[in-house]
C-alpha atoms as a PDB file:
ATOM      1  CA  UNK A   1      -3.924 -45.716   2.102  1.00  0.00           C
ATOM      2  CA  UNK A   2      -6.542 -45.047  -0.581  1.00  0.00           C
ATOM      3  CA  UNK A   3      -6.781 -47.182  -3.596  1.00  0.00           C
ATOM      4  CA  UNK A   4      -5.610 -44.326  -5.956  1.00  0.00           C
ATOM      5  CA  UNK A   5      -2.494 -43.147  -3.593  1.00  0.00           C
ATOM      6  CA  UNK A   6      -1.655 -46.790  -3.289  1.00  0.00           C
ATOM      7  CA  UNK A   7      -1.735 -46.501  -7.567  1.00  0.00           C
ATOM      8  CA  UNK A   8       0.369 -43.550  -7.410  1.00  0.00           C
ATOM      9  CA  UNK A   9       2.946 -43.092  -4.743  1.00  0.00           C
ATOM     10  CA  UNK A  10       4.094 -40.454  -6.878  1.00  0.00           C
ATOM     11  CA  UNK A  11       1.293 -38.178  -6.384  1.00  0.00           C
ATOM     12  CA  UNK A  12       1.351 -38.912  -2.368  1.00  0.00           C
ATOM     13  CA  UNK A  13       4.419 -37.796  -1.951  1.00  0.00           C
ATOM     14  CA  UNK A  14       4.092 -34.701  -4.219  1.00  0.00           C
ATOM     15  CA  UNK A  15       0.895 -33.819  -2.015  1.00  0.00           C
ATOM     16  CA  UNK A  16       2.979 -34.457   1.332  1.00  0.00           C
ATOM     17  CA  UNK A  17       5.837 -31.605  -0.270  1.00  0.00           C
ATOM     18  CA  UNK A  18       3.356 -29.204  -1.252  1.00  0.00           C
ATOM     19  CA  UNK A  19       1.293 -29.111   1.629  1.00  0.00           C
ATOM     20  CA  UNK A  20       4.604 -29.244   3.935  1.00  0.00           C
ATOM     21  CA  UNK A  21       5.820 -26.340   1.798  1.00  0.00           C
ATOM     22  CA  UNK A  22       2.473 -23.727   2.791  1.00  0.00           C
ATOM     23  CA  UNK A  23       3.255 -24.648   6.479  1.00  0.00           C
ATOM     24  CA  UNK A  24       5.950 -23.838   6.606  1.00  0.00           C
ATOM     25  CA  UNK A  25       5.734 -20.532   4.469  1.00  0.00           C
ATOM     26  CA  UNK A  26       2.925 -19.815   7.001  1.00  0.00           C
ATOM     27  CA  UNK A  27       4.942 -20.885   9.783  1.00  0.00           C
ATOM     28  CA  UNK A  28       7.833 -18.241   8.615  1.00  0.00           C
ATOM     29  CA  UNK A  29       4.737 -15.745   8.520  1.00  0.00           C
ATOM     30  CA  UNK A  30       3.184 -16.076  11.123  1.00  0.00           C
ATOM     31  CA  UNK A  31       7.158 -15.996  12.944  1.00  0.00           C
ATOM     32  CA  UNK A  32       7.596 -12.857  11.232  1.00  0.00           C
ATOM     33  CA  UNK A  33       4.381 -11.021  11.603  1.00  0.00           C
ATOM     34  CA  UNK A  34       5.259 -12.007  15.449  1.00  0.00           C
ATOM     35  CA  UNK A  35       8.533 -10.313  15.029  1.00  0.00           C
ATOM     36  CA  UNK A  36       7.286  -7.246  13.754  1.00  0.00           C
ATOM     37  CA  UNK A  37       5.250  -6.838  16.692  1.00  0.00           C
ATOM     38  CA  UNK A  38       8.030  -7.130  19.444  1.00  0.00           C
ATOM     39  CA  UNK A  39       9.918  -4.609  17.472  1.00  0.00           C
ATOM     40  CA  UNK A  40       6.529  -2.349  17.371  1.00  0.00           C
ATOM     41  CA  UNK A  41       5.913  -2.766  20.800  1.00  0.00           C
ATOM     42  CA  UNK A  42       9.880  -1.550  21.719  1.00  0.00           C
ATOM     43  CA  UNK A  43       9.140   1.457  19.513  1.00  0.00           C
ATOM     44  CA  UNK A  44       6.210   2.309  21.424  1.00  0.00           C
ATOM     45  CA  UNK A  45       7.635   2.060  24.594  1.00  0.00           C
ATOM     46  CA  UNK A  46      10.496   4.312  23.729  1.00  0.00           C
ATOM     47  CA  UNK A  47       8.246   6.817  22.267  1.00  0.00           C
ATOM     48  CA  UNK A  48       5.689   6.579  25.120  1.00  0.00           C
ATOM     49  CA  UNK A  49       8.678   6.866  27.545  1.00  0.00           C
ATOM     50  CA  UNK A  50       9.776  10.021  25.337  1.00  0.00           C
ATOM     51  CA  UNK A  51       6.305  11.634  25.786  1.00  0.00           C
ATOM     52  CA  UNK A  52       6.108  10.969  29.311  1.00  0.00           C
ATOM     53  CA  UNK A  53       9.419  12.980  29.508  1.00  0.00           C
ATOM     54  CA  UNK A  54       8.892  16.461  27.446  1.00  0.00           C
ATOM     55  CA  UNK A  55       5.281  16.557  29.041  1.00  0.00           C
ATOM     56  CA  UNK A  56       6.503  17.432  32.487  1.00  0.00           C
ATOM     57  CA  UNK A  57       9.361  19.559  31.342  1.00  0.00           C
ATOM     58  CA  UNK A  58       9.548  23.148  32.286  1.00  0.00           C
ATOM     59  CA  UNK A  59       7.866  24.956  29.169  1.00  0.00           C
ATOM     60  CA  UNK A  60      10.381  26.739  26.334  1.00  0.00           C
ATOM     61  CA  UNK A  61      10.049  29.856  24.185  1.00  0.00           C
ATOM     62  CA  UNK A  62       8.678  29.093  20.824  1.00  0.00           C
ATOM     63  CA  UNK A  63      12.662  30.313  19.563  1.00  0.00           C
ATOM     64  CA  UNK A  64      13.757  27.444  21.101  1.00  0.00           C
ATOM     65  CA  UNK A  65      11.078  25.067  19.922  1.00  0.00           C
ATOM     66  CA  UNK A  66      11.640  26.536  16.082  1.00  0.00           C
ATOM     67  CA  UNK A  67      15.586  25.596  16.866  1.00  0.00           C
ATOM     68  CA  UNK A  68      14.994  22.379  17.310  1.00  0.00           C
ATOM     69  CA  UNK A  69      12.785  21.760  14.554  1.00  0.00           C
ATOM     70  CA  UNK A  70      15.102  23.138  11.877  1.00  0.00           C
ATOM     71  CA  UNK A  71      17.868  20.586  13.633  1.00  0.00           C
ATOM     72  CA  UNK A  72      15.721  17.566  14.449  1.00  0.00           C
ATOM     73  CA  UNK A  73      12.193  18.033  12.503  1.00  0.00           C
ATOM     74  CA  UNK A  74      10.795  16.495  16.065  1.00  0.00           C
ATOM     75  CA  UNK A  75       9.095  18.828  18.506  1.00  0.00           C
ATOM     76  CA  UNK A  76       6.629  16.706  19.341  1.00  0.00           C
ATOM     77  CA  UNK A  77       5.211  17.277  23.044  1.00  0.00           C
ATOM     78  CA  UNK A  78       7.375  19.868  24.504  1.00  0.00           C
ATOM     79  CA  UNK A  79       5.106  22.201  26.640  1.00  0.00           C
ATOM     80  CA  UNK A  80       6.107  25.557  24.778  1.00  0.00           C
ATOM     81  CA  UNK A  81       4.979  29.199  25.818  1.00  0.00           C
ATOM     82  CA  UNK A  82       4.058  31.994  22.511  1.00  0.00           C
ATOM     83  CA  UNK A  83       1.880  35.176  22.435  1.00  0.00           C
ATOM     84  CA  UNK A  84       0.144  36.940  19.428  1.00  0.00           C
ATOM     85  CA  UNK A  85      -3.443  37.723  17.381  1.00  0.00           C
ATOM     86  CA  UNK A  86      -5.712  35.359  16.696  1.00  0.00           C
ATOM     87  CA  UNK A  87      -6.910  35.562  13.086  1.00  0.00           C
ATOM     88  CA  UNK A  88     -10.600  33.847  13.657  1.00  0.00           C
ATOM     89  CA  UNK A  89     -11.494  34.138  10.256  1.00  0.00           C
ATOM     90  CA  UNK A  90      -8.986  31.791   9.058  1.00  0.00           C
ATOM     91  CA  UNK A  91      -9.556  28.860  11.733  1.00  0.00           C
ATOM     92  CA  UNK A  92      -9.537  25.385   9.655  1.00  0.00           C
ATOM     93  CA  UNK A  93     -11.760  22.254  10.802  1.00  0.00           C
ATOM     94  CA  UNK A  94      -9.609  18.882  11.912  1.00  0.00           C
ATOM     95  CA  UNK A  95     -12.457  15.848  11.522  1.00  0.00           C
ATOM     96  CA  UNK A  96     -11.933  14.708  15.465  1.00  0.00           C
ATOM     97  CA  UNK A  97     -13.780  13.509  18.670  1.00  0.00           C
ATOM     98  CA  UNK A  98     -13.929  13.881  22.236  1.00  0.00           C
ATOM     99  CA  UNK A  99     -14.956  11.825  24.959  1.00  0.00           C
ATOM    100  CA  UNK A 100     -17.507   9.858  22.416  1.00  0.00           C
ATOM    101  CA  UNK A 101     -18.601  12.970  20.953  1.00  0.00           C
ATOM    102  CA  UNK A 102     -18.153  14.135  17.027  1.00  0.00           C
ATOM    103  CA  UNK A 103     -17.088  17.420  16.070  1.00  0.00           C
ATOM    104  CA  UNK A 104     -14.194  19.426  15.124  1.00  0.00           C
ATOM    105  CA  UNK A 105     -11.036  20.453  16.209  1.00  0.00           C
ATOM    106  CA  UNK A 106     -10.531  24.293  15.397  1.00  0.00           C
ATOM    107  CA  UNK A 107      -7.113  24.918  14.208  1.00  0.00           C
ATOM    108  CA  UNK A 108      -6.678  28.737  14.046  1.00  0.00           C
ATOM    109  CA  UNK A 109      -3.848  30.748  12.993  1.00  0.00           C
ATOM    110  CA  UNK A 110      -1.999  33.145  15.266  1.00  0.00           C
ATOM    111  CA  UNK A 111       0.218  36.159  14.198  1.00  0.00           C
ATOM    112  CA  UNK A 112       3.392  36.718  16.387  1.00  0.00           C
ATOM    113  CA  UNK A 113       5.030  39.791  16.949  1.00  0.00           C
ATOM    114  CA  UNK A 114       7.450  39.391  13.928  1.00  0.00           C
ATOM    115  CA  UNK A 115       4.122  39.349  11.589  1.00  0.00           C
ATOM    116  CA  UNK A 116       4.307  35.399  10.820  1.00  0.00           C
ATOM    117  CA  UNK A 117       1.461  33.225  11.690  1.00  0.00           C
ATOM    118  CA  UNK A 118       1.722  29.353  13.958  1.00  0.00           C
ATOM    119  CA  UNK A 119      -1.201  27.158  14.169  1.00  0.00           C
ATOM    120  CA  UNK A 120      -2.737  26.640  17.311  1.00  0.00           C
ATOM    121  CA  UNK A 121      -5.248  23.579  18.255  1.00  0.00           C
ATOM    122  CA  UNK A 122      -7.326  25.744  20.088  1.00  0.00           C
ATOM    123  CA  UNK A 123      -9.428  22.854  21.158  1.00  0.00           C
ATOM    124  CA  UNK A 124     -13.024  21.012  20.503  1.00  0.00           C
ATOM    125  CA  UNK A 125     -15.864  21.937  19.130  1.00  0.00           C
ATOM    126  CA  UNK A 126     -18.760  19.902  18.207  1.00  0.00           C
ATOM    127  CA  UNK A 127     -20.202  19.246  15.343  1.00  0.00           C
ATOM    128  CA  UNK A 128     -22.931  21.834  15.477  1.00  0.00           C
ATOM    129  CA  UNK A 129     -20.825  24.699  16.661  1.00  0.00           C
ATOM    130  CA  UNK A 130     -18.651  24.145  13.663  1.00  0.00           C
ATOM    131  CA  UNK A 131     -20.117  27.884  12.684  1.00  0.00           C
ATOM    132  CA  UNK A 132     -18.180  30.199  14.721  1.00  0.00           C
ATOM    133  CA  UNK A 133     -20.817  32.350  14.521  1.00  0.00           C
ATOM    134  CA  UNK A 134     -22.595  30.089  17.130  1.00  0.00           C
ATOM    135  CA  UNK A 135     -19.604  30.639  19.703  1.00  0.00           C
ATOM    136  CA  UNK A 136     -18.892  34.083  19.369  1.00  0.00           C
ATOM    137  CA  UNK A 137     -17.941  34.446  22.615  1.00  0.00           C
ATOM    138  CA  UNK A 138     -14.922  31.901  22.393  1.00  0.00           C
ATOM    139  CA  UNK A 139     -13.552  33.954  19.645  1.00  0.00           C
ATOM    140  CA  UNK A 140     -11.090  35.965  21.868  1.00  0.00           C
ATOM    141  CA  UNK A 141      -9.397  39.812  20.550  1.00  0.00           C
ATOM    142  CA  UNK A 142      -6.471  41.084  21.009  1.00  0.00           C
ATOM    143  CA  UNK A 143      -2.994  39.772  22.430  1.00  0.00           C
ATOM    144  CA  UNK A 144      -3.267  36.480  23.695  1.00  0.00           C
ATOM    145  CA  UNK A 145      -0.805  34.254  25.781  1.00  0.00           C
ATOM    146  CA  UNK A 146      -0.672  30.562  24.848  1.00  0.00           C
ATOM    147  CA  UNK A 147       0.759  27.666  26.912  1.00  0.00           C
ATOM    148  CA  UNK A 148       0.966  24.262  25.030  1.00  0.00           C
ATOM    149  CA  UNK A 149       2.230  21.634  23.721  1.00  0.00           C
ATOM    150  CA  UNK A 150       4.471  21.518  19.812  1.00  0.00           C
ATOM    151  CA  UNK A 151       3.269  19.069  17.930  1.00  0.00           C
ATOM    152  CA  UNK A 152       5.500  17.962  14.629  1.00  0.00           C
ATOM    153  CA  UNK A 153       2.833  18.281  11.404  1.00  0.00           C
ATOM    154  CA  UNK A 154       2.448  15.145   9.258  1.00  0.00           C
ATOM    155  CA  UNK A 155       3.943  15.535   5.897  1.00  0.00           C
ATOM    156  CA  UNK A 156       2.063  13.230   4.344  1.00  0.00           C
ATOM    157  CA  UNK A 157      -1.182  11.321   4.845  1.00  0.00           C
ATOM    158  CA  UNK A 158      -1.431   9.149   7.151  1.00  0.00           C
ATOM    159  CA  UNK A 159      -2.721   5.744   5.462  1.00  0.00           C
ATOM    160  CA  UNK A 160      -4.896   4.906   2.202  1.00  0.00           C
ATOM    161  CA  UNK A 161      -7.958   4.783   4.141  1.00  0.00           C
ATOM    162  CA  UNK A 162      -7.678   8.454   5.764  1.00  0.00           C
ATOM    163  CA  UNK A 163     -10.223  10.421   3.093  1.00  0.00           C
ATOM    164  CA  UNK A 164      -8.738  13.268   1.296  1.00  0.00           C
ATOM    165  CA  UNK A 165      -9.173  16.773   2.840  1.00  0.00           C
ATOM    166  CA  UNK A 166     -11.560  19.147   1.617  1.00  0.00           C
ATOM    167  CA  UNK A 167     -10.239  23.028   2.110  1.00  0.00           C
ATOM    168  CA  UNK A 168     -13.454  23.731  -0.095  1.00  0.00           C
ATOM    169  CA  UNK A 169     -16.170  22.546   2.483  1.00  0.00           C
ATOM    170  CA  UNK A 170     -13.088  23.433   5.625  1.00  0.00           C
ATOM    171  CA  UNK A 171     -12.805  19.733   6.411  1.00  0.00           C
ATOM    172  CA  UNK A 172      -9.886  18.487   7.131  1.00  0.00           C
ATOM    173  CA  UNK A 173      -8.942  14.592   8.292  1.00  0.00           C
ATOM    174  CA  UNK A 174      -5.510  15.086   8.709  1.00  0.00           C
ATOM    175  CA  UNK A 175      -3.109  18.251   9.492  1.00  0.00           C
ATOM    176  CA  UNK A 176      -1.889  19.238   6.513  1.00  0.00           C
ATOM    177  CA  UNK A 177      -0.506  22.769   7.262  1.00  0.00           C
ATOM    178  CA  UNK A 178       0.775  23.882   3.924  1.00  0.00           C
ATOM    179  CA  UNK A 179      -2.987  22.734   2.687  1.00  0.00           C
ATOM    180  CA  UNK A 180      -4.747  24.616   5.745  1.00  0.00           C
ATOM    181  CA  UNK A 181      -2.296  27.550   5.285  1.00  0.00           C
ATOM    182  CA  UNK A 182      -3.277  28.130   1.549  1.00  0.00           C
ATOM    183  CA  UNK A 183      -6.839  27.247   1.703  1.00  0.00           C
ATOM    184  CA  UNK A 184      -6.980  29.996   4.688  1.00  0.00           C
ATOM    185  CA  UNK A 185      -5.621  32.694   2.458  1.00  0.00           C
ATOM    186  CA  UNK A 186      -2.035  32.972   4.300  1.00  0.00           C
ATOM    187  CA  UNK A 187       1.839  32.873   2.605  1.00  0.00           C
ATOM    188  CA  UNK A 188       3.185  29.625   2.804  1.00  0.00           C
ATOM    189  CA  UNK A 189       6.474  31.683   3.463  1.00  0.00           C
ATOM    190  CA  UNK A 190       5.302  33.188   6.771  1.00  0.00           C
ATOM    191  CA  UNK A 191       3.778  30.803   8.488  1.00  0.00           C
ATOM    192  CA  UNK A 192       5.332  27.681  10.661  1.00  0.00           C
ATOM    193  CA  UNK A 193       5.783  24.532   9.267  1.00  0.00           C
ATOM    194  CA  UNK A 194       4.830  23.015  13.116  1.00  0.00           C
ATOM    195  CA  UNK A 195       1.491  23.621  15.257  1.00  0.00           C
ATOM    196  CA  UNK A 196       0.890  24.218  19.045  1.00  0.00           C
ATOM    197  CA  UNK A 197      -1.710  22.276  20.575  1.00  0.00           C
ATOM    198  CA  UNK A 198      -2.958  24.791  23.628  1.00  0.00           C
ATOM    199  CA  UNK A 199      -3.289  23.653  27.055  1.00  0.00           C
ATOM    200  CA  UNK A 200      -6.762  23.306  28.980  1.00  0.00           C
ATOM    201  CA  UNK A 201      -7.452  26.944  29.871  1.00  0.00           C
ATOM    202  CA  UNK A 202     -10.897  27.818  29.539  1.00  0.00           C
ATOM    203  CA  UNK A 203     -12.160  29.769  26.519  1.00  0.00           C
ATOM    204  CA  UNK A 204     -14.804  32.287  27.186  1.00  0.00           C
ATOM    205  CA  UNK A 205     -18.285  30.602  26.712  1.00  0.00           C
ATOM    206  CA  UNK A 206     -16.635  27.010  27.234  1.00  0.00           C
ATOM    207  CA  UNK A 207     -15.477  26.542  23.686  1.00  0.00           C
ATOM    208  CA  UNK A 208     -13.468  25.612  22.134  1.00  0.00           C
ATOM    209  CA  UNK A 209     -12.383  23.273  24.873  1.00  0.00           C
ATOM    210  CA  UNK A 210      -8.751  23.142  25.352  1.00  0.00           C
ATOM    211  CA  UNK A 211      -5.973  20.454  26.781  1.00  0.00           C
ATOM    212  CA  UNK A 212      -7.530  17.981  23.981  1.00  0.00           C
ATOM    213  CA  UNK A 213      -3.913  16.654  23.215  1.00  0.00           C
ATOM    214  CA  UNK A 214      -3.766  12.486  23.234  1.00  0.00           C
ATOM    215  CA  UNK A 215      -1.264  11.619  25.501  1.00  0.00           C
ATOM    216  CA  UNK A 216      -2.136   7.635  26.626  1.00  0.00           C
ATOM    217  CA  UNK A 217      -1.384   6.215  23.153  1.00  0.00           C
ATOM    218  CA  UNK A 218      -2.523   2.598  22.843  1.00  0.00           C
ATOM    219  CA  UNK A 219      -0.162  -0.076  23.502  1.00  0.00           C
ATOM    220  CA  UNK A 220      -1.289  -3.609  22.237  1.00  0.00           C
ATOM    221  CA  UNK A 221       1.724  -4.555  20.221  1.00  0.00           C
ATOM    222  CA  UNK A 222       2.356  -7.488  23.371  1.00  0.00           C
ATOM    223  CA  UNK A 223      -1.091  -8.990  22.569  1.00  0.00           C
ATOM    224  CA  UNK A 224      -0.547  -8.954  19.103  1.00  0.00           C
ATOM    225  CA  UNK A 225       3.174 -10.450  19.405  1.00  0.00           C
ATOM    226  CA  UNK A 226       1.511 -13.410  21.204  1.00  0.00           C
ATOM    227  CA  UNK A 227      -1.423 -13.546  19.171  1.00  0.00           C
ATOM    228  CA  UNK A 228       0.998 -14.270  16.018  1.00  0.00           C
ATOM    229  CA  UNK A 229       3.700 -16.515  18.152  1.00  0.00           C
ATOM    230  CA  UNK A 230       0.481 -18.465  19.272  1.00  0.00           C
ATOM    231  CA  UNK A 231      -0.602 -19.317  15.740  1.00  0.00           C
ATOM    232  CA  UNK A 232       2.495 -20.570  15.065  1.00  0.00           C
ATOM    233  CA  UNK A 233       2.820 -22.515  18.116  1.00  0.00           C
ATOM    234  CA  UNK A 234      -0.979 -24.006  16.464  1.00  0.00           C
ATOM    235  CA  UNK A 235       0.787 -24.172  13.420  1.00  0.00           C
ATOM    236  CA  UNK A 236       3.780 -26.189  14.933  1.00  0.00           C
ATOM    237  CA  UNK A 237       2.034 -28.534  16.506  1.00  0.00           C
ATOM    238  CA  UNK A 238      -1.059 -29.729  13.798  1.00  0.00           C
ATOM    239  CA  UNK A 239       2.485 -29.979  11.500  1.00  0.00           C
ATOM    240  CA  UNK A 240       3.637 -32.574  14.250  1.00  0.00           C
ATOM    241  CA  UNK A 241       0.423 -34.124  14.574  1.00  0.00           C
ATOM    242  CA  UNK A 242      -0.024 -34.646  10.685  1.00  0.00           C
ATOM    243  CA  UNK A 243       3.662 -36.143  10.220  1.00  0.00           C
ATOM    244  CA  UNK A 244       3.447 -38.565  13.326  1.00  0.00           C
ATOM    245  CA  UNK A 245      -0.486 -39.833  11.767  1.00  0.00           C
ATOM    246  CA  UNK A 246       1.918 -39.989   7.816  1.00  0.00           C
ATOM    247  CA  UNK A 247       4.584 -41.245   9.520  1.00  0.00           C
ATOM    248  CA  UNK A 248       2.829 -44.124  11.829  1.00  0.00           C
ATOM    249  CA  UNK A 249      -0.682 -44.572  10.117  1.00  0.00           C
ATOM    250  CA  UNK A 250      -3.610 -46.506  12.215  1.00  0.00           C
ATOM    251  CA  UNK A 251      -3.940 -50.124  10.959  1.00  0.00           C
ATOM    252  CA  UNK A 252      -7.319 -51.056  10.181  1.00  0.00           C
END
């Protein structure tokens, strides 16, 4: 014991409080942060589970897709058939990559039969061939038949860091539709509030290139579960350590 804790026992013991007071706000942390992670890592595995499910189911009508989204909001991932007119002119840019490559993801509307417009993902493009005027011959007339997946639009952005879009420059980071629609001249009224990413059929000229949908989702909610546990396991045991060298101190 020093010679100014053996003055004041008073401050010792207010130091011993304090500092047992962060562990074990740390401790609940860490505990917590652990937690959160299990409960992540169930999510994912039910929604990886759900994916793995619609993917191989036998594809629907784009009624039926609609249907559901007016009862459930969630389409995501079922394979869905839908014919109509591309309108090339009013493709918007999604910000993406593909297999380590920057570029674009060329979001273009589609006019059905009943005269309202869906999005479809047509595919990648890199960052170059942004100009569709450089891959003319992808840009495909007439009445086309589209097999693909529905994919639920974000309402919102997706996190603080995600940059704003910019329908000026036709740069967009995330899939807004109502944002794409406007900025691409269209009603808001007519067109579908959901988007269809198309399969991996081959565009004339090669692009865009279809099928780009992400299905393998990472999973690393585990690691991070026992990352946090294990810190608090650390945690646990320097807390032992420090009472049992407080509680039985080394004579000189």
């Amino acid at each position: 014991m020093t010679e100014t804790a053996a003055r004041n026992p008073r401050m010792t013991r207010r130091a011993t409080i304090l500092m047992g007071i962060a562990c074990l706000l740390t401790l609940a942390a860490l505990l917590a942060l652990g937690t959160w992670q299990v409960e992540r890592l169930a999510w994912k595995e039910g929604l990886l589970a759900t994916i793995e499910e619609r993917v191989v189911a036998e594809p629907r009508p784009l009624t039926d897709i609609e249907t559901r989204y007016a009862t459930t909001r969630d389409v995501e991932y079922w394979p869905v058939t839908l014919s109509g007119v591309f309108h090339h002119e009013a493709e918007r840019h999604y910000l993406a990559t593909w297999r380590g490559q920057s570029g674009f993801q060329v979001l273009t509307p589609l006019e059905l039969a009943d005269g309202r417009f869906i999005f479809i993902n047509r595919g990648f493009v890199p960052y170059d061939r942004k100009d569709a005027a450089r891959r003319a011959e992808g840009q495909v007339e007439g009445v086309v038949e589209i097999a693909g997946l529905s994919r639920t639009a974000p309402e919102e952005k997706p996190s603080f860091i995600v940059p704003d879009n910019d329908p000026a420059k036709n740069v967009f980071y995330w899939k807004d539709i109502r944002e794409m629609t406007l900025s691409a001249g269209l009603d808001d009224e007519t067109v579908l509030p959901f988007f269809v990413d198309a399969g991996a059929a081959e565009n004339p000229g090669g692009l865009p290139i279809g099928g780009v949908t992400r299905i393998d989702l990472p999973n690393s909610h585990l690691q991070y579960a026992m990352t946090w546990y294990g810190l608090a396991l650390t945690l646990v045991i320097v807390m032992a350590a420090w009472a049992w060298r407080n509680r039985f101190p080394r004579r000189p």
